[in-house]
Protein backbone atom coordinates (compact mmCIF):
# COMPACT_ATOMS: atom_id res chain seq x y z
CA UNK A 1 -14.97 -1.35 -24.55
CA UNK A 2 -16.23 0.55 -21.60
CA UNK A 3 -15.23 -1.34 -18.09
CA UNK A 4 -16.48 -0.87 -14.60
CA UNK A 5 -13.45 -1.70 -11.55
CA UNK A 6 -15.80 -2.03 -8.46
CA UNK A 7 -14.06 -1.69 -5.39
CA UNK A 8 -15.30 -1.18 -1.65
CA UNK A 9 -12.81 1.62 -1.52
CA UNK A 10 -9.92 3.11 -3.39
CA UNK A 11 -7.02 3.49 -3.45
CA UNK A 12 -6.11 0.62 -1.98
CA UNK A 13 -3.23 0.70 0.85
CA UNK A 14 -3.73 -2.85 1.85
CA UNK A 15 -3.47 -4.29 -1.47
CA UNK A 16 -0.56 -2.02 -3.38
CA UNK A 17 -0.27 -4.16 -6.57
CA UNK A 18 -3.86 -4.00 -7.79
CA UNK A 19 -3.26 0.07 -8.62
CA UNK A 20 -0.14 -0.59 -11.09
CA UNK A 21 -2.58 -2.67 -12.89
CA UNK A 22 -5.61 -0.88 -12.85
CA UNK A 23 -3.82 1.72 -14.37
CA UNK A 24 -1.68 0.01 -17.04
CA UNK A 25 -5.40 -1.22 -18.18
CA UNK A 26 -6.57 2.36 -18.49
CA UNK A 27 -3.74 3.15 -21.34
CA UNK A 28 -4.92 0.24 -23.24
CA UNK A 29 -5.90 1.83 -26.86
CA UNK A 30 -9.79 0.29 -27.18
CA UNK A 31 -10.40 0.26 -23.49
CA UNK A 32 -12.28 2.74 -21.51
CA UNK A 33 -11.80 1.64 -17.44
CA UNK A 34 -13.31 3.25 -14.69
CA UNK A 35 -13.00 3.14 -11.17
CA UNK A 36 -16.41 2.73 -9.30
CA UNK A 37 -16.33 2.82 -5.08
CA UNK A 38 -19.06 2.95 -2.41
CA UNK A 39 -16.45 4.94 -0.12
CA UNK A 40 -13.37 6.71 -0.19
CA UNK A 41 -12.30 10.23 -2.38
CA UNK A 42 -14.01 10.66 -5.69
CA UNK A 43 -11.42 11.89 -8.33
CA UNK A 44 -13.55 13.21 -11.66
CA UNK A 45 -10.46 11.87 -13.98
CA UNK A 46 -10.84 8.53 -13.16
CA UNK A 47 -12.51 7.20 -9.64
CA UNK A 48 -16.53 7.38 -9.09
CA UNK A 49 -17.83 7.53 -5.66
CA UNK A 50 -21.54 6.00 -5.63
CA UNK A 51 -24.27 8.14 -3.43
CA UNK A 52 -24.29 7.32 0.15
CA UNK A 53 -26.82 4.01 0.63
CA UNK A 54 -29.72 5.81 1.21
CA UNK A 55 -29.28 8.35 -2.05
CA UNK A 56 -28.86 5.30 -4.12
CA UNK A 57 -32.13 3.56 -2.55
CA UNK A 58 -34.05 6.78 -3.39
CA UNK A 59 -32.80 6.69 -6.91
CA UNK A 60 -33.76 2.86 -7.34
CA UNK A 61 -37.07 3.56 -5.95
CA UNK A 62 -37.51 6.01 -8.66
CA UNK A 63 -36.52 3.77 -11.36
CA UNK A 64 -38.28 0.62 -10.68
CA UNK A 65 -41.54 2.89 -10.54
CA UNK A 66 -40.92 3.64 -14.04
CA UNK A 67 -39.64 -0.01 -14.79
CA UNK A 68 -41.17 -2.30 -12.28
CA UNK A 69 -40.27 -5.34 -14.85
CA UNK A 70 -36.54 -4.35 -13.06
CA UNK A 71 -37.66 -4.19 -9.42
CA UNK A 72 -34.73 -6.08 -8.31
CA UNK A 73 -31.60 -3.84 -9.94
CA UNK A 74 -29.54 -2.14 -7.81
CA UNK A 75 -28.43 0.94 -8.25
CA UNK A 76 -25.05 -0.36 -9.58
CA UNK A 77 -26.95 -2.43 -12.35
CA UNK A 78 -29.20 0.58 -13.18
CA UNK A 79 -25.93 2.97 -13.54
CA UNK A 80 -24.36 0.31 -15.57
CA UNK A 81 -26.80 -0.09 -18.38
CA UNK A 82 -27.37 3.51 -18.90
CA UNK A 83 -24.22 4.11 -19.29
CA UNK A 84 -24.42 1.28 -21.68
CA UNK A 85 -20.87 -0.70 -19.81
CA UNK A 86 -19.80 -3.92 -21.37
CA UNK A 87 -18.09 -5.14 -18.54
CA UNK A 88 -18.44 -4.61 -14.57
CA UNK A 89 -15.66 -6.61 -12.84
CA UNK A 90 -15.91 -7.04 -9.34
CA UNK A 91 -12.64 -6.56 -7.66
CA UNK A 92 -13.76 -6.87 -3.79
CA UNK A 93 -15.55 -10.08 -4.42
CA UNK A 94 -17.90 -9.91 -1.44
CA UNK A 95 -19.65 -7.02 -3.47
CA UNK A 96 -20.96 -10.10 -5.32
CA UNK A 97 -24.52 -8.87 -4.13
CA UNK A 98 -24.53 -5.91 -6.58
CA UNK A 99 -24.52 -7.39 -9.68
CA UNK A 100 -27.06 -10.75 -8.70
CA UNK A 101 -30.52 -9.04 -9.98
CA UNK A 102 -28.40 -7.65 -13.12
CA UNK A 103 -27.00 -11.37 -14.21
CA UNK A 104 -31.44 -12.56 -14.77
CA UNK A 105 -31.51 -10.15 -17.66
CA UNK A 106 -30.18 -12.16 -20.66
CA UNK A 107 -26.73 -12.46 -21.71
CA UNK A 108 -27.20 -9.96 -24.44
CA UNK A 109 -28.79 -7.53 -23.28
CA UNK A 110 -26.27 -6.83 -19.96
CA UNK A 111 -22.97 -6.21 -19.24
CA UNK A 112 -20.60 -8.90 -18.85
CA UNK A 113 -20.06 -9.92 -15.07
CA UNK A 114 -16.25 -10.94 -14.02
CA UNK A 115 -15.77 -11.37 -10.07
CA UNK A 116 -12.02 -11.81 -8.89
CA UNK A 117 -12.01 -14.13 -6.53
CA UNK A 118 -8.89 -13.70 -3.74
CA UNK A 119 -7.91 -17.91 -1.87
CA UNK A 120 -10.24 -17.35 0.90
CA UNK A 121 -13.25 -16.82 -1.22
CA UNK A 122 -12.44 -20.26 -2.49
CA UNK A 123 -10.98 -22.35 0.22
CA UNK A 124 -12.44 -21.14 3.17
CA UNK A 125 -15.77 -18.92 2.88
CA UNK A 126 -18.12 -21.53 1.19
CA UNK A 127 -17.33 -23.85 4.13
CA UNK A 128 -18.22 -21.38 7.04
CA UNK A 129 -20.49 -18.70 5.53
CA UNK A 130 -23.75 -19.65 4.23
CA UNK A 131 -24.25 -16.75 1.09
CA UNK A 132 -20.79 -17.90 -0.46
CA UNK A 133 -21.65 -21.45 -0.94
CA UNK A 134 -25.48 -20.36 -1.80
CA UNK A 135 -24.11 -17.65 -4.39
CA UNK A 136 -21.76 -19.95 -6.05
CA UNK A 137 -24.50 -22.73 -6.11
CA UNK A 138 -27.19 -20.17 -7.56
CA UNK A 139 -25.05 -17.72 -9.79
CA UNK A 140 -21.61 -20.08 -10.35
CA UNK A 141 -23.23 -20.88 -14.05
CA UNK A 142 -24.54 -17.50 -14.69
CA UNK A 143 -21.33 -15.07 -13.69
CA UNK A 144 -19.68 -15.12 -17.18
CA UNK A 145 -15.90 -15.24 -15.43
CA UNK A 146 -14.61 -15.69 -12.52
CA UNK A 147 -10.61 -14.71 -12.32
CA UNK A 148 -8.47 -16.51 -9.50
CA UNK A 149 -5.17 -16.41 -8.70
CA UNK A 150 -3.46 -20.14 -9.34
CA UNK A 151 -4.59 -23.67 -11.17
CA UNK A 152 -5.47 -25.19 -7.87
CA UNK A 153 -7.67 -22.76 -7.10
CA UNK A 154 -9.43 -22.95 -10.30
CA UNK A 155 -9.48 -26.61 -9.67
CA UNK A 156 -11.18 -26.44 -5.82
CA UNK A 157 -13.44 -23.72 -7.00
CA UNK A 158 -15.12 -26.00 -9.30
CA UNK A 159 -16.52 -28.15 -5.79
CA UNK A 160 -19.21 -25.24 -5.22
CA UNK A 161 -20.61 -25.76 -8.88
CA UNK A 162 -18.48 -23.35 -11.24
CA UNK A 163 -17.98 -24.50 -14.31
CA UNK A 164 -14.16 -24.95 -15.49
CA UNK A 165 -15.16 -23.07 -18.50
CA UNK A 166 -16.23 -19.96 -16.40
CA UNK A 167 -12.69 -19.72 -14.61
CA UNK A 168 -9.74 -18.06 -15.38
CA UNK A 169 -6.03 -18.28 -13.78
CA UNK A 170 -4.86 -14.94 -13.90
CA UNK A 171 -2.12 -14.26 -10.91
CA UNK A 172 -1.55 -10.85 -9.37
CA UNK A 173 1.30 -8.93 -10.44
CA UNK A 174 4.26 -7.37 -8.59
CA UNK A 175 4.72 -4.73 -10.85
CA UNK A 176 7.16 -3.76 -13.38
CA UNK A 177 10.23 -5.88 -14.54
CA UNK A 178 13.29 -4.43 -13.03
CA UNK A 179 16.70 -4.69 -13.76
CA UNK A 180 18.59 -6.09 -10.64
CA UNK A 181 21.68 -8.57 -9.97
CA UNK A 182 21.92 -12.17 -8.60
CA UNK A 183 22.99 -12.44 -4.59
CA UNK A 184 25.47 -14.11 -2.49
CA UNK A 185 24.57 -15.51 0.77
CA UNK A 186 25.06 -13.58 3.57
CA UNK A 187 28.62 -14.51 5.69
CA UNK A 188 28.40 -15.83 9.60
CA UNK A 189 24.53 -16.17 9.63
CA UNK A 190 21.76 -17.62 7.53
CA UNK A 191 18.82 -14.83 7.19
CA UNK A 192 15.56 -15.74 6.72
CA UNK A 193 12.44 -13.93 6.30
CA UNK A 194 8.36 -14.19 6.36
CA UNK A 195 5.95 -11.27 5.64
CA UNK A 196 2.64 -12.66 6.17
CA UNK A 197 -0.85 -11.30 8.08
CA UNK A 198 -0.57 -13.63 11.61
CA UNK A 199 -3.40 -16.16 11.21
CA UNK A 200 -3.81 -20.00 11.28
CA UNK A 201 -3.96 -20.56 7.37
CA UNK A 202 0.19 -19.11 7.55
CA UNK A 203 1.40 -22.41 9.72
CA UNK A 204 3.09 -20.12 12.38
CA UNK A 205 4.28 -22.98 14.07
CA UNK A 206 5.99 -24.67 11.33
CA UNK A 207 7.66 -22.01 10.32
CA UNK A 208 9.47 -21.33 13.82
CA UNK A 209 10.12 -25.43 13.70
CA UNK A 210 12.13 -24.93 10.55
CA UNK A 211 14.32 -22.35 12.19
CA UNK A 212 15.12 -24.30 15.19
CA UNK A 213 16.24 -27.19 13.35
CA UNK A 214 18.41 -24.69 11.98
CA UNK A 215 19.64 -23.37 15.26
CA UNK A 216 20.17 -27.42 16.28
CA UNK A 217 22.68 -27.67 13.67
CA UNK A 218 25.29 -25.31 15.27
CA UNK A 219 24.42 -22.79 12.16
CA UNK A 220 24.11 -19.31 13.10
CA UNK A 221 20.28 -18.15 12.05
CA UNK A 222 18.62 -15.07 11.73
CA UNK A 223 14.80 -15.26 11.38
CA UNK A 224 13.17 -11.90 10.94
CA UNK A 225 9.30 -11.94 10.86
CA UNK A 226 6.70 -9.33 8.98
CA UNK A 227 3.42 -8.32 9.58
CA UNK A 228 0.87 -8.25 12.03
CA UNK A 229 -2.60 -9.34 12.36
CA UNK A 230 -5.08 -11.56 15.24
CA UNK A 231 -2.50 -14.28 15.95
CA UNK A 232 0.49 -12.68 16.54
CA UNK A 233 0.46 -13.80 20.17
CA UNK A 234 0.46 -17.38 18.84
CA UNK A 235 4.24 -16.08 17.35
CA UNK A 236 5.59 -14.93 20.63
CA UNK A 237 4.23 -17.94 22.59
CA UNK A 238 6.08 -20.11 20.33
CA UNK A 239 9.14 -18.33 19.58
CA UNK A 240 9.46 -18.37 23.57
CA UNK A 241 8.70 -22.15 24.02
CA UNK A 242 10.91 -23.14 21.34
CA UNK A 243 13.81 -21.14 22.51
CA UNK A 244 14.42 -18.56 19.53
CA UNK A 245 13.80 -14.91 21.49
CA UNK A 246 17.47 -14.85 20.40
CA UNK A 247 17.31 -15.76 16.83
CA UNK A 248 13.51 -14.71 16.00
CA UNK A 249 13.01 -10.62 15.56
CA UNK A 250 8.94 -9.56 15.56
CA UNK A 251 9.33 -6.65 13.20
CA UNK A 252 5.61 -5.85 12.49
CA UNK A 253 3.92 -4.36 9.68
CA UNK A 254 6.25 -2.65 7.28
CA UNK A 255 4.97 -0.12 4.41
CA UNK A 256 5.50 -2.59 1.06
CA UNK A 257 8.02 -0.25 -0.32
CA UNK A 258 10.49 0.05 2.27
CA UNK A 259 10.12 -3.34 2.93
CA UNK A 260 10.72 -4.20 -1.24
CA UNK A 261 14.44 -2.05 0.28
CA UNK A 262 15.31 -4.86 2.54
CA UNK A 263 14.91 -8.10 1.09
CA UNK A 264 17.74 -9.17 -0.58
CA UNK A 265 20.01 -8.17 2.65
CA UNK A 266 18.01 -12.02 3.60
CA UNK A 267 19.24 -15.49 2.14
CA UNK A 268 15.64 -17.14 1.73
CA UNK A 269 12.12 -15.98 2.30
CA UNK A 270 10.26 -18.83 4.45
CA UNK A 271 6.36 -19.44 4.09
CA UNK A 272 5.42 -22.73 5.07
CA UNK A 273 1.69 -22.16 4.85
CA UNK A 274 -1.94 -24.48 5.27
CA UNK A 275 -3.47 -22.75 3.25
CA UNK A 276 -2.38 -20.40 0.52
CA UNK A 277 -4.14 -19.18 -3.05
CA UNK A 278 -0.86 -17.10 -3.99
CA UNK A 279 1.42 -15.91 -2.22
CA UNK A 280 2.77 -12.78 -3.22
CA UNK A 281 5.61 -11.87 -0.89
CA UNK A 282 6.82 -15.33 -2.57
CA UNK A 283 7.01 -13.68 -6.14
CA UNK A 284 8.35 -10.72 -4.58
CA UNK A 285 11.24 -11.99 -2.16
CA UNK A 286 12.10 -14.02 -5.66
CA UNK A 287 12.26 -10.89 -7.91
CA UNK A 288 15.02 -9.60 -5.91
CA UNK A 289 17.06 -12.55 -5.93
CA UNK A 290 15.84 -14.46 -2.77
CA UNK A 291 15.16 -17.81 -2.88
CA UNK A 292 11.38 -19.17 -1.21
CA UNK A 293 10.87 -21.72 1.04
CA UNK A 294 7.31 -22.58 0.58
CA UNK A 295 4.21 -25.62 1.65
CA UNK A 296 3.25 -27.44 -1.57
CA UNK A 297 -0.42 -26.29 -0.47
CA UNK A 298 -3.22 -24.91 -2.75
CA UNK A 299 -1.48 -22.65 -5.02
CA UNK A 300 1.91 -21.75 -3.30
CA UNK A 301 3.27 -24.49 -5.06
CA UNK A 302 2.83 -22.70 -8.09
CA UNK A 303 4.81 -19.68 -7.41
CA UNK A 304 8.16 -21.01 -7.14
CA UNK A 305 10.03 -24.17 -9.17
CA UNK A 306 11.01 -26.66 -6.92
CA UNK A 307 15.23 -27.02 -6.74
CA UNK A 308 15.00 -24.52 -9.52
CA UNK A 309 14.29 -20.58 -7.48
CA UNK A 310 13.48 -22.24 -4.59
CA UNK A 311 12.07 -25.14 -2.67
CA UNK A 312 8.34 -26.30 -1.93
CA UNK A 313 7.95 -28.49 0.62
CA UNK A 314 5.48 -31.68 0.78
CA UNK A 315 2.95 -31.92 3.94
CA UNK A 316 5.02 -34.74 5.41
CA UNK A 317 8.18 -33.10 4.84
CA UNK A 318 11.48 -34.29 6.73
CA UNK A 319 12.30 -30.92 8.98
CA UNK A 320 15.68 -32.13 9.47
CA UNK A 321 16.65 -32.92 5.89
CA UNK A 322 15.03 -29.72 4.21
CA UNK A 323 16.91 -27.95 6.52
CA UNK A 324 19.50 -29.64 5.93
CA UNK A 325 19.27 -29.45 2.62
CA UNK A 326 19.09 -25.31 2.84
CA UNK A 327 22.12 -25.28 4.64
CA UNK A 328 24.13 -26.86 2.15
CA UNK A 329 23.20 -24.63 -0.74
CA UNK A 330 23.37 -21.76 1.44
CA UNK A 331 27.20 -23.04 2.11
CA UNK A 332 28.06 -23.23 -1.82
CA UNK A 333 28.14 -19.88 -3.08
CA UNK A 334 28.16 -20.81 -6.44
CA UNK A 335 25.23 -22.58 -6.30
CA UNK A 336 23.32 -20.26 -4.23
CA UNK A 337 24.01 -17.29 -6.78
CA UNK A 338 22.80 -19.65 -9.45
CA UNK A 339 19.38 -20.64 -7.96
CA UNK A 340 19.19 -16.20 -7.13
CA UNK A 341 19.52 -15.75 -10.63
CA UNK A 342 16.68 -18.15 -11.67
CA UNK A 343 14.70 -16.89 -8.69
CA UNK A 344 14.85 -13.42 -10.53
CA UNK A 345 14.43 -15.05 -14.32
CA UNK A 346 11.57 -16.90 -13.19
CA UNK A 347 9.21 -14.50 -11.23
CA UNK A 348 10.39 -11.64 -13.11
CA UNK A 349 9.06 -12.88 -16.41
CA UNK A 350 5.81 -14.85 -14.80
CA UNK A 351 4.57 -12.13 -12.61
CA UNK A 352 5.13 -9.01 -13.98
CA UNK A 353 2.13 -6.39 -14.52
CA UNK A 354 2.39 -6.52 -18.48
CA UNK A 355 2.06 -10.54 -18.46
CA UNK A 356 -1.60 -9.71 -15.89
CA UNK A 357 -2.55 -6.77 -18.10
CA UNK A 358 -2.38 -8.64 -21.19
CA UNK A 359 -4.44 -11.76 -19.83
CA UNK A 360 -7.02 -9.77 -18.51
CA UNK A 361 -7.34 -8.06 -21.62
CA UNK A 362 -7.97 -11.09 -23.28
CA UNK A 363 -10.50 -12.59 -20.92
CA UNK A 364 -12.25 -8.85 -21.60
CA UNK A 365 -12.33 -9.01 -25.25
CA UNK A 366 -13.32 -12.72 -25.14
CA UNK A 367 -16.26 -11.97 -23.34
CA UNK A 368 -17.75 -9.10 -25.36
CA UNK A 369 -16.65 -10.34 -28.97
């Protein structure tokens, strides 16, 4: 089975779990996966850099004077089926564009088309940008699968005309189980954390409300935020009109790894979010032991079991009593270390990079056999 991974670039530092996977694929006995890029450093073993745009519009112009019955194939589609590939999944989904012309030769005759689709693609794009909700409309029945991260997004994705049949839940991965021990909660001061990119769909505001009604109590609270991104000014306007430059620390973007070194010093990682497909510093903060505080929005809900690893939160949720409630586990050690061990148990086993490998394999051989 010979696969194409399309990416705008590679490797990816903005999006560190996709490599783990993208290489546990290429050991699969069977399965021939290869990197394909428009930018970025060609490596012969395993990443392809296409031709710059206007080497690749030379080299379509050449073909489609030999096959004008394929004007329309880019040079993507015209690499792909003489090199004979079964599948070309489209990892950056707005590539989508590349493979259209390709998916009007019949099913037979092409390679499969898969298109991973990340929550904005779903929830946001086909509201505000016109070729989203035209290219779901148009080419949601012909794509052969799309993959998305979480049940409710399958579910919303079927409002721009994909089929259910034609979707596939298959969550991102943290990595590799790991072997690591249940937590206490800290002593003198409740920790919490967020890692998030600073935009409107992460319910800034929320989050800081949370924390104050934990500073109200008379509790001692620690609230240490990650990441960076257009809104962040939104965080230190609020953080200074609620009172919390004491308790709130702006931290900023951390590399993923030496962040991964700090989390379970914290007592619960806090994302109460608008919008939210998956949220993988969820499944992460919970591999380590940390319970999540999370929105019962879109798919967050789905990455943590409600009283079980963590909590999720309804839209109308009482701020006092949640926080309440927080404070009391976070009191009773016992319990605490209990609900850390499940955290671990629970994401461990769900989210781990064999569990994604091994669906995606079987979406792959599904399709071709």
């Amino acid at each position: 089975m010979k696969i194409y991974q399309v990416f705008e670039s590679y490797p990816l530092f903005y999006q560190p779990y996709i490599p783990p996977t993208i290489e546990e694929l290429s050991k699969k006995k069977g399965i021939s996966s290869k990197i394909i890029t428009f930018s970025g450093i060609s490596d012969s073993t395993n990443v392809e850099v296409l031709p710059s745009y206007n080497r690749r519009r030379i080299q379509e112009f050449l073909f489609h004077k030999v096959n004008p019955q394929k004007k329309k194939l880019s040079f993507l589609e015209i690499k792909a089926l003489k090199e004979k590939i079964d599948i070309i999944h489209i990892q950056h989904s707005f590539l989508f564009s590349k493979v259209t012309s390709i998916l009007e030769i019949p099913n037979n005759e092409r390679p499969k088309i898969i298109i991973t689709l990340r929550g904005g693609d779903t929830y946001i794009k086909p509201w505000v940008k016109k070729n989203w909700k035209v290219f779901f409309n148009i080419y949601g029945t012909k794509v052969d699968a799309f993959v998305v991260m979480s049940e409710d997004q399958k579910k919303y994705l079927t409002r721009w005309g994909v089929p259910l049949n034609r979707i596939h839940v298959i969550p991102i991965s943290f990595g590799e189980e790991f072997k690591t021990e249940p937590k206490h909660p800290n002593k003198g001061t409740l920790k919490l954390i967020s890692v998030f990119r600073m935009c409107w769909e992460k319910n800034i505001a929320d989050n800081l409300r949370f924390v104050k009604q934990i500073k109200e109590s008379g509790l001692p609270v620690q609230y240490d935020v990650y990441g960076d991104g257009q809104d962040i000014g939104q965080l230190y306007y609020l953080l200074d009109k609620f009172g919390l430059n004491e308790e709130v620390n702006v931290k900023g973007k951390l590399e993923n790894t030496l962040l991964k070194k700090k989390l379970n010093t914290y007592d619960f990682l806090l994302q109460l979010s608008h919008s939210e497909s998956f949220g993988m510093s969820v499944v992460e903060a919970q591999t380590f032991g940390v319970p999540a505080i999370v929105s019962n929005v879109d798919g967050l809900g789905e990455t943590v079991i409600h009283n079980h690893s963590g909590f999720v939160l309804e839209r109308n949720f009482s701020m006092r009593e949640e926080a309440n409630t927080i404070i009391n586990l976070w009191k009773n050690e016992s319990l605490y270390y209990t609900m850390s061990a499940n955290a671990i148990q629970f994401a461990q086993s769900s989210f781990n990079t064999n569990a994604e490998v091994g669906k995606l394999v079987n979406l792959y051989s599904k399709l071709v056999n």
